[in-house]
Protein backbone atom coordinates (compact mmCIF):
# COMPACT_ATOMS: atom_id res chain seq x y z
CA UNK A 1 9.99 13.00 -15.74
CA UNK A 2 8.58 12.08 -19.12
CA UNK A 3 5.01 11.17 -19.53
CA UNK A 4 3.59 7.68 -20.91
CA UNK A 5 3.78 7.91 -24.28
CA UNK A 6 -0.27 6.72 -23.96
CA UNK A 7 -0.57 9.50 -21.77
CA UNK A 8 0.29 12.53 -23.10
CA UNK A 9 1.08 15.78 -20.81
CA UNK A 10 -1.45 18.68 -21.05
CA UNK A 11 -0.58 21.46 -23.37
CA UNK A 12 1.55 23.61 -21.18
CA UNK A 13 -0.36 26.64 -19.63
CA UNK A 14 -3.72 24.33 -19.73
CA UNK A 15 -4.65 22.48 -16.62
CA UNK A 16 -6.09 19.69 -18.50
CA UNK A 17 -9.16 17.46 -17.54
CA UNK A 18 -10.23 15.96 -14.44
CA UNK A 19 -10.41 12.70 -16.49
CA UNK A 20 -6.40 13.61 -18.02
CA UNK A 21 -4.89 14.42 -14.42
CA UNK A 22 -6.84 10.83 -13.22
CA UNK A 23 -5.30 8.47 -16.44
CA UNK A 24 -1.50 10.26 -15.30
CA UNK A 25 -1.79 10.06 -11.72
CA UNK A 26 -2.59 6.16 -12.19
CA UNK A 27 -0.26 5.45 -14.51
CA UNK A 28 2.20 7.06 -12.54
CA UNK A 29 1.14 5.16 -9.39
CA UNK A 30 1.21 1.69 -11.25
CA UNK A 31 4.78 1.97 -12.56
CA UNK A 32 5.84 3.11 -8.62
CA UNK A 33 4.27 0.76 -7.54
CA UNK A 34 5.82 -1.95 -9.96
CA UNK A 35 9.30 -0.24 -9.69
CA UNK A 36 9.77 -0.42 -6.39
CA UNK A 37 8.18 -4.07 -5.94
CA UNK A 38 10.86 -4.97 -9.04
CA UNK A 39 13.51 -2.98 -7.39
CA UNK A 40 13.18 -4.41 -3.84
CA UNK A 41 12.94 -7.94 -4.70
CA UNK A 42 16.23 -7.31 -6.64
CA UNK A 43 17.83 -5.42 -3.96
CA UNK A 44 16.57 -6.96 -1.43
CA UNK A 45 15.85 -10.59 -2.29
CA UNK A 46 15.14 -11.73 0.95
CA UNK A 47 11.90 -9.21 0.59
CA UNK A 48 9.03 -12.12 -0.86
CA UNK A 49 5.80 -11.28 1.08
CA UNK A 50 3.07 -9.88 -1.62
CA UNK A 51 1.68 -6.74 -1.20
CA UNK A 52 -1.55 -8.06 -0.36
CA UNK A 53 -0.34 -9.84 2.89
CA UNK A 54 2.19 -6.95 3.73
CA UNK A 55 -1.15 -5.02 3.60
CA UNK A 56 -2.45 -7.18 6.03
CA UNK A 57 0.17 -7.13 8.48
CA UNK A 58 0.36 -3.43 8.12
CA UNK A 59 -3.64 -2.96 9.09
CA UNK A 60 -2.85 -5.36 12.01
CA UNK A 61 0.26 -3.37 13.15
CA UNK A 62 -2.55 -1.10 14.93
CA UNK A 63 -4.45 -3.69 16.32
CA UNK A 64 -5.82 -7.27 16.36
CA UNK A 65 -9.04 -8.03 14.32
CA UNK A 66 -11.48 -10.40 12.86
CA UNK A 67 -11.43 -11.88 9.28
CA UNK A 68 -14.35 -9.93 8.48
CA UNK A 69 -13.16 -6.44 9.61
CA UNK A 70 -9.68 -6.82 8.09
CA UNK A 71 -11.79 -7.78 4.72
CA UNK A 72 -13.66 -4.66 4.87
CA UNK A 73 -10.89 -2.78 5.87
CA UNK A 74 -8.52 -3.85 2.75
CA UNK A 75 -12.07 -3.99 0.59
CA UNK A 76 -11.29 -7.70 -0.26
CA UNK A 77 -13.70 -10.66 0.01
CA UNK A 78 -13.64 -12.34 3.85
CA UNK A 79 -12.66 -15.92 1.68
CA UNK A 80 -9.48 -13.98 0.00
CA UNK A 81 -8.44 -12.56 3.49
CA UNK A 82 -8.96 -16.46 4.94
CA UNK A 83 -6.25 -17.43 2.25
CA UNK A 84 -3.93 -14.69 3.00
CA UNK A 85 -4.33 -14.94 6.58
CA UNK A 86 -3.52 -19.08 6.27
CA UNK A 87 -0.12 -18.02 4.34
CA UNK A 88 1.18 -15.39 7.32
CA UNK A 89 -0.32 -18.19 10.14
CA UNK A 90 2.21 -20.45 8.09
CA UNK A 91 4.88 -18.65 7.71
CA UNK A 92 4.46 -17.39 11.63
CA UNK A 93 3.87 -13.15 10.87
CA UNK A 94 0.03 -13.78 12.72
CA UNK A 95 -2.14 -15.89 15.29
CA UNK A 96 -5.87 -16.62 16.29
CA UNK A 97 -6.44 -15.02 19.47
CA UNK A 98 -9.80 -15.75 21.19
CA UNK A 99 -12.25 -12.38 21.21
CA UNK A 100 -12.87 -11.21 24.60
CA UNK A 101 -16.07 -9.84 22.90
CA UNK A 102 -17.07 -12.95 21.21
CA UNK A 103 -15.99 -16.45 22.26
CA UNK A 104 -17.16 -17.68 19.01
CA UNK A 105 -14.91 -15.37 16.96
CA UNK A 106 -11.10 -15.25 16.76
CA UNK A 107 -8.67 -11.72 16.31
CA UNK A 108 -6.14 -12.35 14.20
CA UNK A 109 -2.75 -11.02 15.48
CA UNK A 110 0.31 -9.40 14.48
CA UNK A 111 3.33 -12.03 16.19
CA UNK A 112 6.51 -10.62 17.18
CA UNK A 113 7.70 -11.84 14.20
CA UNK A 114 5.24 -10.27 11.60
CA UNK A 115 6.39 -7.15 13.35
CA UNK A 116 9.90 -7.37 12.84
CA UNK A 117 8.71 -8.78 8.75
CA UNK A 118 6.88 -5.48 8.61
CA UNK A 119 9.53 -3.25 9.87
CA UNK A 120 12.13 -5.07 8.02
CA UNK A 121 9.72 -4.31 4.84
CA UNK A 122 9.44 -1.16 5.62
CA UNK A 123 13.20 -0.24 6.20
CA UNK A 124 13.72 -1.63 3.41
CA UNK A 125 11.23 0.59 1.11
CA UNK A 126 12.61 3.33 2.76
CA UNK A 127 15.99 3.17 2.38
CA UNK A 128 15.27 2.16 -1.74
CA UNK A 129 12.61 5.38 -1.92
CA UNK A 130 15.12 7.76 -0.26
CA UNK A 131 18.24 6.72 -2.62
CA UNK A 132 15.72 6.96 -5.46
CA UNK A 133 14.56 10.74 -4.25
CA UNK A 134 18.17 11.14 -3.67
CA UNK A 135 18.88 11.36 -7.83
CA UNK A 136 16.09 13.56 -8.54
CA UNK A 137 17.36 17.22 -8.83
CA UNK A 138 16.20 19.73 -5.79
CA UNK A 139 13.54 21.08 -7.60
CA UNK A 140 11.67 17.79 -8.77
CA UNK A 141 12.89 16.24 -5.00
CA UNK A 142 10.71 19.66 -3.06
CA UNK A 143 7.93 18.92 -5.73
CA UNK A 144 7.64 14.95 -4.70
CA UNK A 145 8.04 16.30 -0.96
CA UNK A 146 5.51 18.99 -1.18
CA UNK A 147 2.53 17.03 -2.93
CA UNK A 148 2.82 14.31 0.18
CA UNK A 149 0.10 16.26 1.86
CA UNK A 150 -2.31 16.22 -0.76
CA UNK A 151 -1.73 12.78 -1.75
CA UNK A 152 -2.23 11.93 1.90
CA UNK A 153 -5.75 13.37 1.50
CA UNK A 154 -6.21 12.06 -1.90
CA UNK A 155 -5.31 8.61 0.11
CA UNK A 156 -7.80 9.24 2.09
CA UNK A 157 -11.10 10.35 -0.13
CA UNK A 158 -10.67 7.22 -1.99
CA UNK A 159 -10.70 5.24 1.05
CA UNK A 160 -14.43 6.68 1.73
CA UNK A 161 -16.94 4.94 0.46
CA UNK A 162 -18.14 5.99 -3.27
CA UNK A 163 -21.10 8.46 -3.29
CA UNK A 164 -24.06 6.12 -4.97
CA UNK A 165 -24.43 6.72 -9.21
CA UNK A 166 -27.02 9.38 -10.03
């Protein structure tokens, strides 16, 4: 696949810096990430939840929580969460459940509903990623396959907390 033309590829036989690998591996993730939202909603127009509240439903999936702990698990502000929440309480995907721990507080839920949203959303990204892998010739199709497991833990060290500046 041909790099950005903003981004060009490292000489070959030189890794190229840190800094080089970061500006590809982002641009690369932005135009996935905006190809397959473009591609779904075409494909798939009944597909309109944004990513933020699919987000959402997909950190509920594991279990109920507050407002403040989905904010700080999506790294959002607890008043943009309140929105998003309001929007998936509308449209049916959640509920307020009272906290056994905490009378005062409510969990939001995942409704039987949201679930079937969020599996729907995710059959659907499935089926468009694997016909998409499905052009890519073997060799570029093992390469996707066989960085999974270090994007997995890439996935992961950003999701730590950053190290404070020097």
């Amino acid at each position: 696949m041909p790099s950005s033309p903003l981004v060009p590829d490292p000489a070959p036989g030189t890794p190229g810096t840190a800094v080089e690998h970061a500006r590809r591996l982002t641009d690369v993730v932005t135009r996935l990430r905006r190809a397959l939202r473009s591609s779904i909603r075409t494909d798939y127009p009944w597909e309109s939840l944004p990513m933020a509240q699919v987000e959402l439903l997909q950190t509920l999936a594991a279990a109920p929580l507050r407002v403040g702990e989905l904010a700080a698990r999506q790294r959002l502000a607890p008043n943009t969460v309140s929105g998003l929440v309001g929007k998936l309480l509308e449209a049916g995907f959640v509920d307020r459940q009272a906290d056994p721990g905490d009378r005062r507080t409510a969990r939001i839920a995942l409704t039987p509903a949201g679930q079937r949203q969020l599996d729907d959303w995710q059959h659907a990204h499935e089926r468009r990623i694997a016909g998409a892998l499905g052009t890519l010739d073997p060799a570029d199709r093992a390469a996707v396959v066989q960085a999974l497991p270090a994007l997995e833990h890439l996935a992961r060290a950003l999701a730590e907390p950053a190290p404070p500046a020097a």
